[in-house]
N, C-alpha and C. Protein backbone atom coordinates (compact mmCIF):
# COMPACT_ATOMS: atom_id res chain seq x y z
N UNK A 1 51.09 -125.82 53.46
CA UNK A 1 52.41 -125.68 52.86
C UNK A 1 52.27 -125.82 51.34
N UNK A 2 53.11 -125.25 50.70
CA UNK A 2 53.09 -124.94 49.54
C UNK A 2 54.12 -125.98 48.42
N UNK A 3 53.37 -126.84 47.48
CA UNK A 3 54.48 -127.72 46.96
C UNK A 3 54.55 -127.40 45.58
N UNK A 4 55.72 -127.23 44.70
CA UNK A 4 55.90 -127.35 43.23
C UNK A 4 56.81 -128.02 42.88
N UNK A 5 55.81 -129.10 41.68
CA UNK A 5 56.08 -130.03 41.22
C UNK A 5 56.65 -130.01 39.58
N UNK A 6 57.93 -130.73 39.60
CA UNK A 6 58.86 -130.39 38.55
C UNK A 6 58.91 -131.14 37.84
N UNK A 7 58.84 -132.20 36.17
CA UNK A 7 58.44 -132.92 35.96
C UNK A 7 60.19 -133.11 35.11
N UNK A 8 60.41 -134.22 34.49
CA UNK A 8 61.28 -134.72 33.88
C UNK A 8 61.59 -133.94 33.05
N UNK A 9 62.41 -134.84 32.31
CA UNK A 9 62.87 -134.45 30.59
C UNK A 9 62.19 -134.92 29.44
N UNK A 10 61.41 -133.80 28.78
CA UNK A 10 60.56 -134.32 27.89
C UNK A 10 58.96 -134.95 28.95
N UNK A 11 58.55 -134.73 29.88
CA UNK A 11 57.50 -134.99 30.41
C UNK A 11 57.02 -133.59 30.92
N UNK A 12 55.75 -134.18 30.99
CA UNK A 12 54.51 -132.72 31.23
C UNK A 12 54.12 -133.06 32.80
N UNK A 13 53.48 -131.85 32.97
CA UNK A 13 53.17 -131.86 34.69
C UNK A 13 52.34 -133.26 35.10
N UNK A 14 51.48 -133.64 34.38
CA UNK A 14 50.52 -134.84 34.15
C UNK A 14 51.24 -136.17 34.73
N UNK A 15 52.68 -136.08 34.60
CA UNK A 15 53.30 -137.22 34.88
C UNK A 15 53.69 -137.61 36.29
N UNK A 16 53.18 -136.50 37.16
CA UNK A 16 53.57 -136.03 38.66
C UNK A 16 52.29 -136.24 39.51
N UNK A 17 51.40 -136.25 38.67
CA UNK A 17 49.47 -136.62 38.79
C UNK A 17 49.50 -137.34 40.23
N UNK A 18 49.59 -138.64 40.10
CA UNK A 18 49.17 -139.48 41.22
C UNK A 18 50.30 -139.00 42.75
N UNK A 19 51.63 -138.38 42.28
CA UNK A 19 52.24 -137.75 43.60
C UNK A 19 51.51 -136.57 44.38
N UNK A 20 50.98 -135.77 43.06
CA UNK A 20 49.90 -134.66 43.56
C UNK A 20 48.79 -134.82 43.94
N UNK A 21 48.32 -136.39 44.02
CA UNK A 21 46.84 -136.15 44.13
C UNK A 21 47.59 -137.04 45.60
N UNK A 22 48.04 -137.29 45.73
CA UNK A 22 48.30 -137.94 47.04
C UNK A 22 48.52 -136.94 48.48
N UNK A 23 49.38 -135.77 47.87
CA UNK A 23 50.03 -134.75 49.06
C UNK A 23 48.68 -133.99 48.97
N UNK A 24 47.39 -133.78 47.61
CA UNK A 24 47.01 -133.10 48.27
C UNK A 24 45.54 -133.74 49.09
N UNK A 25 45.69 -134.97 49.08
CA UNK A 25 44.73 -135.71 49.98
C UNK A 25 45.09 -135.60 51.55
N UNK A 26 46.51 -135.26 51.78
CA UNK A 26 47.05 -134.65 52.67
C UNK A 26 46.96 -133.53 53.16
N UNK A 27 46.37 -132.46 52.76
CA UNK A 27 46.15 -131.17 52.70
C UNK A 27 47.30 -130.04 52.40
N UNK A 28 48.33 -130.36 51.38
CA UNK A 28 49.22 -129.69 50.93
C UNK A 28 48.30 -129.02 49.60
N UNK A 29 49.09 -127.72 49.44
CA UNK A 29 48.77 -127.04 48.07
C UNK A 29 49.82 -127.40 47.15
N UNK A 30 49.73 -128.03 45.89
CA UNK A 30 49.92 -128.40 44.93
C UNK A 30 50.05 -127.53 43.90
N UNK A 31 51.36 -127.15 43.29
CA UNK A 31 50.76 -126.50 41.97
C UNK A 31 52.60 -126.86 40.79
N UNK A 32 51.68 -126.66 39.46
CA UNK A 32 52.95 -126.84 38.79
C UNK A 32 53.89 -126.25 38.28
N UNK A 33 54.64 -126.31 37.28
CA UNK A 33 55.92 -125.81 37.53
C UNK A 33 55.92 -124.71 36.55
N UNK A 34 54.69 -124.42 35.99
CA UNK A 34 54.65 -123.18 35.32
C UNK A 34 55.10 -123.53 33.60
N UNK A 35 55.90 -124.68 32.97
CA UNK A 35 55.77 -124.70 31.84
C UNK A 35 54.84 -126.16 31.59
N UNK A 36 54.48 -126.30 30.04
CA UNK A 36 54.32 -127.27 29.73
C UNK A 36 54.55 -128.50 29.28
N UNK A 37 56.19 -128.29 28.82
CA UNK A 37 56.69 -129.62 28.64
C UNK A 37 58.36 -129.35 29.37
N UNK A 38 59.02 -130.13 29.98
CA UNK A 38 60.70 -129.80 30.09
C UNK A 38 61.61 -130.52 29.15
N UNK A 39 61.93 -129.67 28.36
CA UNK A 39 62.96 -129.60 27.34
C UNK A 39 64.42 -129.14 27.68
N UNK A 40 64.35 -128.14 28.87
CA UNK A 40 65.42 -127.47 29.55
C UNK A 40 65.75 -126.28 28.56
N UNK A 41 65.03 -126.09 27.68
CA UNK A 41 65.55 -125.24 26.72
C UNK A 41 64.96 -123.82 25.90
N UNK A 42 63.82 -124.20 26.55
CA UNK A 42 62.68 -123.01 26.11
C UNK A 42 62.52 -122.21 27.48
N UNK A 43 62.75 -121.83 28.29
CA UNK A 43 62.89 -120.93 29.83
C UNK A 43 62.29 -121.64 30.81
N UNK A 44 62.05 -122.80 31.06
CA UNK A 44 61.47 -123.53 32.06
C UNK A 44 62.17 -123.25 33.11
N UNK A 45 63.51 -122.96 33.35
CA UNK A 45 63.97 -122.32 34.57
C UNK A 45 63.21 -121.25 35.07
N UNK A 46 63.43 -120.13 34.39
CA UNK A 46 62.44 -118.88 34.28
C UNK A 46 60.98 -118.88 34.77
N UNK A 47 60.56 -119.51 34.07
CA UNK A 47 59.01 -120.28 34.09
C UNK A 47 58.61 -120.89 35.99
N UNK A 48 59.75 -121.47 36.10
CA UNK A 48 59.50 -122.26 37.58
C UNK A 48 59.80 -121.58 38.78
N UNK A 49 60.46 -120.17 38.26
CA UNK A 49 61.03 -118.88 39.59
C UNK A 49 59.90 -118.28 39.40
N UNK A 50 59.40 -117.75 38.19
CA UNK A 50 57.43 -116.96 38.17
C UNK A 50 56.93 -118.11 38.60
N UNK A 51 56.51 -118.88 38.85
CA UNK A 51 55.86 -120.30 39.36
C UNK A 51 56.30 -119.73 41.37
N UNK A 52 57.16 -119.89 41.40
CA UNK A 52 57.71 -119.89 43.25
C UNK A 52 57.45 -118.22 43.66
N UNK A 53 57.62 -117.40 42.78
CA UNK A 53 57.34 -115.86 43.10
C UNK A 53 56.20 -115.99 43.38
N UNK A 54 55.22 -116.56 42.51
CA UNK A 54 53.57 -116.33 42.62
C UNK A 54 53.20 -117.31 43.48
N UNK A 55 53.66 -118.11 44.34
CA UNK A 55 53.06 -119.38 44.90
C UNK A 55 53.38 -118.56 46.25
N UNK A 56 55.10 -118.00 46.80
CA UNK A 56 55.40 -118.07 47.72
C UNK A 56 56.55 -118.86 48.25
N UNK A 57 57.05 -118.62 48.80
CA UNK A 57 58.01 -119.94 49.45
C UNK A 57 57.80 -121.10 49.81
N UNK A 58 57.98 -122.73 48.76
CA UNK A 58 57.31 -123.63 48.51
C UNK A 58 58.30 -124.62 48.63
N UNK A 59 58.09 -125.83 49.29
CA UNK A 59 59.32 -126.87 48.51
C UNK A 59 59.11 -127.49 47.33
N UNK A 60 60.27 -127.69 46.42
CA UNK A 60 60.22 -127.89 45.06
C UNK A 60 60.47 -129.51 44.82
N UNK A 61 59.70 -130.17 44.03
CA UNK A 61 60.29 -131.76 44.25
C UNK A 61 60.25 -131.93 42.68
N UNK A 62 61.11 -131.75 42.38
CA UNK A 62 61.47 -132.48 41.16
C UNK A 62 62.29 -133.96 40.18
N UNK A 63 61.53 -134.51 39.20
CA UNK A 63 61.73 -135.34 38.93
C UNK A 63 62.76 -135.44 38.13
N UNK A 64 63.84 -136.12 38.17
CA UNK A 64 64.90 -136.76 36.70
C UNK A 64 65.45 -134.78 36.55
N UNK A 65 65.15 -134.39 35.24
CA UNK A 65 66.12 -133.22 35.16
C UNK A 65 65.32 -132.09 35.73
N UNK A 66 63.80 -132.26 36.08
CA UNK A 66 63.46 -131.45 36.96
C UNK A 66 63.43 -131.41 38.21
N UNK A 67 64.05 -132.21 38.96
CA UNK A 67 65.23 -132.11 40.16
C UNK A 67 66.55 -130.92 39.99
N UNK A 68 66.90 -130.86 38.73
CA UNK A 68 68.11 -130.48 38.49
C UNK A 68 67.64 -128.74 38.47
N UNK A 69 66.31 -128.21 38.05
CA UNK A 69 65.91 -127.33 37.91
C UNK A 69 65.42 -126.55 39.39
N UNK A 70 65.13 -127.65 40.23
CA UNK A 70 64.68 -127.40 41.49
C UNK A 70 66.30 -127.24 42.29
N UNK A 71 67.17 -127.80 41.96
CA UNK A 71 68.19 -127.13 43.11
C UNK A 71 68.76 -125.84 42.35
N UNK A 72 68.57 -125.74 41.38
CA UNK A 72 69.30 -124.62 40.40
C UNK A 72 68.35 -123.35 41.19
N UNK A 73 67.25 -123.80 41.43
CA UNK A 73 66.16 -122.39 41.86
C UNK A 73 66.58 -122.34 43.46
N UNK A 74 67.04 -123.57 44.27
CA UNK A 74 67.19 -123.19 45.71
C UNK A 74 68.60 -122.55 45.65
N UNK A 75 69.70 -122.84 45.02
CA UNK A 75 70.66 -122.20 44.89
C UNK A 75 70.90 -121.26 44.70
N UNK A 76 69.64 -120.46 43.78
CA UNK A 76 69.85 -119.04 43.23
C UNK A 76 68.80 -118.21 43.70
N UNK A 77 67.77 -118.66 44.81
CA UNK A 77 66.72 -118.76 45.36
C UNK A 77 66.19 -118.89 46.20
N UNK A 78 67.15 -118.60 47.33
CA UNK A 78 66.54 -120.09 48.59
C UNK A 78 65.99 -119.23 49.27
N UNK A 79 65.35 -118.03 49.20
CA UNK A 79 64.10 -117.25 49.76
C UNK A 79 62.76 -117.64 49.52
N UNK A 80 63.13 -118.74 48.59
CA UNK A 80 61.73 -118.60 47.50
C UNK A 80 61.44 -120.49 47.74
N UNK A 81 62.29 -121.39 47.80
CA UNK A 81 62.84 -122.78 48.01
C UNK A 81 62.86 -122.88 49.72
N UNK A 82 61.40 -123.92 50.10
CA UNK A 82 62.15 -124.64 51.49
C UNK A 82 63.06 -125.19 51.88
N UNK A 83 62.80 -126.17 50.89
CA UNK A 83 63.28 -127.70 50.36
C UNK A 83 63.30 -128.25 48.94
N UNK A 84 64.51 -128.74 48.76
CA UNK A 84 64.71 -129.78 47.84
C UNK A 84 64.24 -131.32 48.05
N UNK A 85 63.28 -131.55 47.08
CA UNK A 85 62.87 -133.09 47.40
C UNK A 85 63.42 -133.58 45.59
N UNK A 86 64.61 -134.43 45.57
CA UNK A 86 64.53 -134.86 44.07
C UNK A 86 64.63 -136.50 44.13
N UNK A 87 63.77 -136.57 42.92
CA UNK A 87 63.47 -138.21 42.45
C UNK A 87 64.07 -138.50 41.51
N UNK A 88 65.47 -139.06 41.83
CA UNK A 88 66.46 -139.38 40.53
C UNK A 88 66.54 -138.30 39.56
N UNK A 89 66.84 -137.16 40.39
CA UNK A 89 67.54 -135.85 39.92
C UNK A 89 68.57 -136.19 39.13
N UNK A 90 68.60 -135.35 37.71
CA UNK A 90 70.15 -135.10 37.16
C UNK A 90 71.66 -134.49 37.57
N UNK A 91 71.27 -134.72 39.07
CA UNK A 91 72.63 -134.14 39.09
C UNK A 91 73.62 -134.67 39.86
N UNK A 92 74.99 -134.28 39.15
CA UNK A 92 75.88 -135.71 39.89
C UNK A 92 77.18 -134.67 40.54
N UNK A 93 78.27 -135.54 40.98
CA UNK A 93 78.89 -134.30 41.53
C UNK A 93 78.81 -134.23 43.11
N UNK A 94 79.36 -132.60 43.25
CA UNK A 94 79.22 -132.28 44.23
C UNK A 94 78.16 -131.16 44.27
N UNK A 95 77.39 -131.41 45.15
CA UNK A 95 75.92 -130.11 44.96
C UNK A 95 76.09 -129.56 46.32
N UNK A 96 75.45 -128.23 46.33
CA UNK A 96 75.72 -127.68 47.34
C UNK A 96 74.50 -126.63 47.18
N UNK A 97 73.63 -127.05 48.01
CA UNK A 97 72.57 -126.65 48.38
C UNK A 97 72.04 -125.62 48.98
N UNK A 98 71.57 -124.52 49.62
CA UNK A 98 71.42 -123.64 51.00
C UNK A 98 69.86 -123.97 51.39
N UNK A 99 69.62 -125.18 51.05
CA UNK A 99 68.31 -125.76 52.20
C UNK A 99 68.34 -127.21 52.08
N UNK A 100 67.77 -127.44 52.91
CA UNK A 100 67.42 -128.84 53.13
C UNK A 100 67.39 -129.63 51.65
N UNK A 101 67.79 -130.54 51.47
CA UNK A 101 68.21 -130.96 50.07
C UNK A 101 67.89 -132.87 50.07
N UNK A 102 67.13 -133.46 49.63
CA UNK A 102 66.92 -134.97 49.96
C UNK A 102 66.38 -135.67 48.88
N UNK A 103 67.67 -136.80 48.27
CA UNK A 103 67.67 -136.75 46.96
C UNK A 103 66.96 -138.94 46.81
N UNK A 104 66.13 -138.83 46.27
CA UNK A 104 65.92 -140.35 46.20
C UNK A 104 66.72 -140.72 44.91
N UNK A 105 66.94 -142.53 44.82
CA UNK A 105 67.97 -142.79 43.26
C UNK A 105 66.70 -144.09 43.11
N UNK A 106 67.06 -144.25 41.84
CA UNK A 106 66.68 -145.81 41.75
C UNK A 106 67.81 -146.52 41.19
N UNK A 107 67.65 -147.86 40.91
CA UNK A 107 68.97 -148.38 41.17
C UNK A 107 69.58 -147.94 39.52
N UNK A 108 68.77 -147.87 38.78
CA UNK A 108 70.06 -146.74 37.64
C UNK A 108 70.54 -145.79 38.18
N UNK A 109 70.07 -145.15 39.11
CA UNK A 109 70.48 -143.39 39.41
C UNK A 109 71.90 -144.18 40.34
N UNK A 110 72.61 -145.07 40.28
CA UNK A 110 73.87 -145.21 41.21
C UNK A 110 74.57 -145.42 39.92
N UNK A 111 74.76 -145.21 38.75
CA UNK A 111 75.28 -144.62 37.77
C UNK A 111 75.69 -143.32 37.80
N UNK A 112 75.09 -142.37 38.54
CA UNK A 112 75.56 -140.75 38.84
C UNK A 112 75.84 -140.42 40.14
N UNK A 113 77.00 -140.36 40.25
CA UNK A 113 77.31 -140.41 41.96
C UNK A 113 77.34 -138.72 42.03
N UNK A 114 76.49 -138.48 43.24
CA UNK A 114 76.33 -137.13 43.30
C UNK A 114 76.92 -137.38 45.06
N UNK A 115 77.20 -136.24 46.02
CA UNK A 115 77.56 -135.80 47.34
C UNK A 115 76.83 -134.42 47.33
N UNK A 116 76.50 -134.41 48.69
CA UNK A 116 76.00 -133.05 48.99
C UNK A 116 74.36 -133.00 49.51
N UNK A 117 73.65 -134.04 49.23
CA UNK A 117 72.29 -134.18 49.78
C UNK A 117 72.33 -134.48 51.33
N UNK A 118 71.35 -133.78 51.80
CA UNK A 118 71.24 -134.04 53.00
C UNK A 118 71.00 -135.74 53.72
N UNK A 119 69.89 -136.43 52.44
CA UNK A 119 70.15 -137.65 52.28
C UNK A 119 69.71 -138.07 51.07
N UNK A 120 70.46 -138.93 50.63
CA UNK A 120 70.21 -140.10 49.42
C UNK A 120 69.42 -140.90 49.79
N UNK A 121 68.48 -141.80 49.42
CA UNK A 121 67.62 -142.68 49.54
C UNK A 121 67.45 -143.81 48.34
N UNK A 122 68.11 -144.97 48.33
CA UNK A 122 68.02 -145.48 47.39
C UNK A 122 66.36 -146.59 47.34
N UNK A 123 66.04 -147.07 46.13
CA UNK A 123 64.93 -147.58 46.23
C UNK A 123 65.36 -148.49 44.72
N UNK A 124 65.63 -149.74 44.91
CA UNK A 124 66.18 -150.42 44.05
C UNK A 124 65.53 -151.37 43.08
N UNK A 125 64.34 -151.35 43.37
CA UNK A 125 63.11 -152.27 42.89
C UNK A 125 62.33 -151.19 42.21
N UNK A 126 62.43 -149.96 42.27
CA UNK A 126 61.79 -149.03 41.13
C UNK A 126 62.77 -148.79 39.79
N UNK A 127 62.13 -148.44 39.15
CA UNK A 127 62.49 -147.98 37.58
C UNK A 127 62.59 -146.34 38.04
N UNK A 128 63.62 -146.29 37.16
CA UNK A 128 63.45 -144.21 37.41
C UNK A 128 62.61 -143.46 37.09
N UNK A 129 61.97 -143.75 35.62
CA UNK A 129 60.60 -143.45 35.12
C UNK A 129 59.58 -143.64 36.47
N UNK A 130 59.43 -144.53 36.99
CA UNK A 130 58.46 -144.77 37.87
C UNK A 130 58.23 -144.03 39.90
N UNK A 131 59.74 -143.78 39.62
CA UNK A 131 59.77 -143.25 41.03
C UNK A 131 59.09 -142.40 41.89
N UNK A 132 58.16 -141.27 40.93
CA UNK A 132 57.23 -140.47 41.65
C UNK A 132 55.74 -140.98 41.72
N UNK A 133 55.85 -142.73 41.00
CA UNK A 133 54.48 -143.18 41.14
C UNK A 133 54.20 -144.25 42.22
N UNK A 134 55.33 -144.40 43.22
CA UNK A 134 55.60 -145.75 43.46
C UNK A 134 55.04 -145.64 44.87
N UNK A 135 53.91 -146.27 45.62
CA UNK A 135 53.44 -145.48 47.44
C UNK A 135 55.17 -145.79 48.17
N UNK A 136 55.96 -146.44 48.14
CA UNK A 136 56.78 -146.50 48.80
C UNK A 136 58.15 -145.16 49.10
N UNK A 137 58.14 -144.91 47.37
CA UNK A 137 58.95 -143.45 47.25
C UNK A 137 57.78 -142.02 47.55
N UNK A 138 56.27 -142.24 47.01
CA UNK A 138 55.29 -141.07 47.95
C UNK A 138 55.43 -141.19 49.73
N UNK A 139 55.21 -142.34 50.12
CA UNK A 139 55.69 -142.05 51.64
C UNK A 139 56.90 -141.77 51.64
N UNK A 140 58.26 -141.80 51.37
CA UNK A 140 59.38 -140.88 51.83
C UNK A 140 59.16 -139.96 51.34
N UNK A 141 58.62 -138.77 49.84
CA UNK A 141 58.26 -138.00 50.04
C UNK A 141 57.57 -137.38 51.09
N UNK A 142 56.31 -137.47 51.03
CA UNK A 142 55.52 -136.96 52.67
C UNK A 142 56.40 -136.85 53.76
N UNK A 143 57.48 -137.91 54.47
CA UNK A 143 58.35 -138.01 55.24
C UNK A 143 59.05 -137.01 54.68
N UNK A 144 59.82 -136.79 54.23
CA UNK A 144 60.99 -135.64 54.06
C UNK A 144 60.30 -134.35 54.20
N UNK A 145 59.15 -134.07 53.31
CA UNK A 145 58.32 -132.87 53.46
C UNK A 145 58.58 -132.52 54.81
N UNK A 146 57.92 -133.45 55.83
CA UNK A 146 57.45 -132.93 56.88
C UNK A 146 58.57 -133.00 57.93
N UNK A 147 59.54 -133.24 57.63
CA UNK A 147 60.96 -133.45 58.29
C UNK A 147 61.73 -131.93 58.93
């Protein structure tokens, strides 16, 4: 199975490292999100649909506002999008998904009340910065993956 990994705001793929080296000790294919830094402002949207065109139909797990980039691509995309996996995604609201959608918070992320995930997962002893490094939030990753 095919995974792309979405990195924050202002963070590089590098910061997703130890989540990737974990799924692919698992035997998942790993690859990134096609830009080099997320700014949201230089085509990293763009960048992450040539990223899913050339990979294939992949689930997207993105971190902080590259969560926000990963449902923006299943929404406008979901040929291309298994799954939504986000780690204290930017997005609050009501979201409305057309795949499987499973959003982790840390206990800042209950500052943005979002509806619409298939499930929320809170994890209250992580930092948000830290959430894609933590084995407790990588095993519910893996778990949702394979869900």
């Amino acid at each position: 199975m095919n995974i792309v990994l979405v990195p924050g705001l202002f963070a590089k793929n590098w910061t997703l490292q130890s989540l990737r080296e974990k799924l692919e000790s698992l035997g998942y294919s790993c690859f990134g999100s096609g830009f080099w830094v997320n700014c949201l402002i230089a085509g990293e949207y763009e960048s992450l649909v040539r990223t899913l065109r050339r990979v294939g139909p992949a689930v997207v797990i993105g971190h902080s506002a590259g969560g926000l980039l990963a449902v923006r691509a299943a929404q406008e995309h979901p040929d291309l999008v298994l799954k939504v996996i986000g780690l204290g995604s930017a997005v609050t609201g009501i979201v409305r998904c057309p795949v499987p959608y499973f959003e982790s918070r840390s206990l800042e992320g209950t500052l943005f009340p979002v509806s619409g995930p298939d499930e929320i997962k809170m994890f209250r002893g992580t930092f948000h910065a830290l959430l894609p490094t933590t084995e407790e939030v990588q095993n519910w990753v893996v778990e949702k993956i394979e869900a």
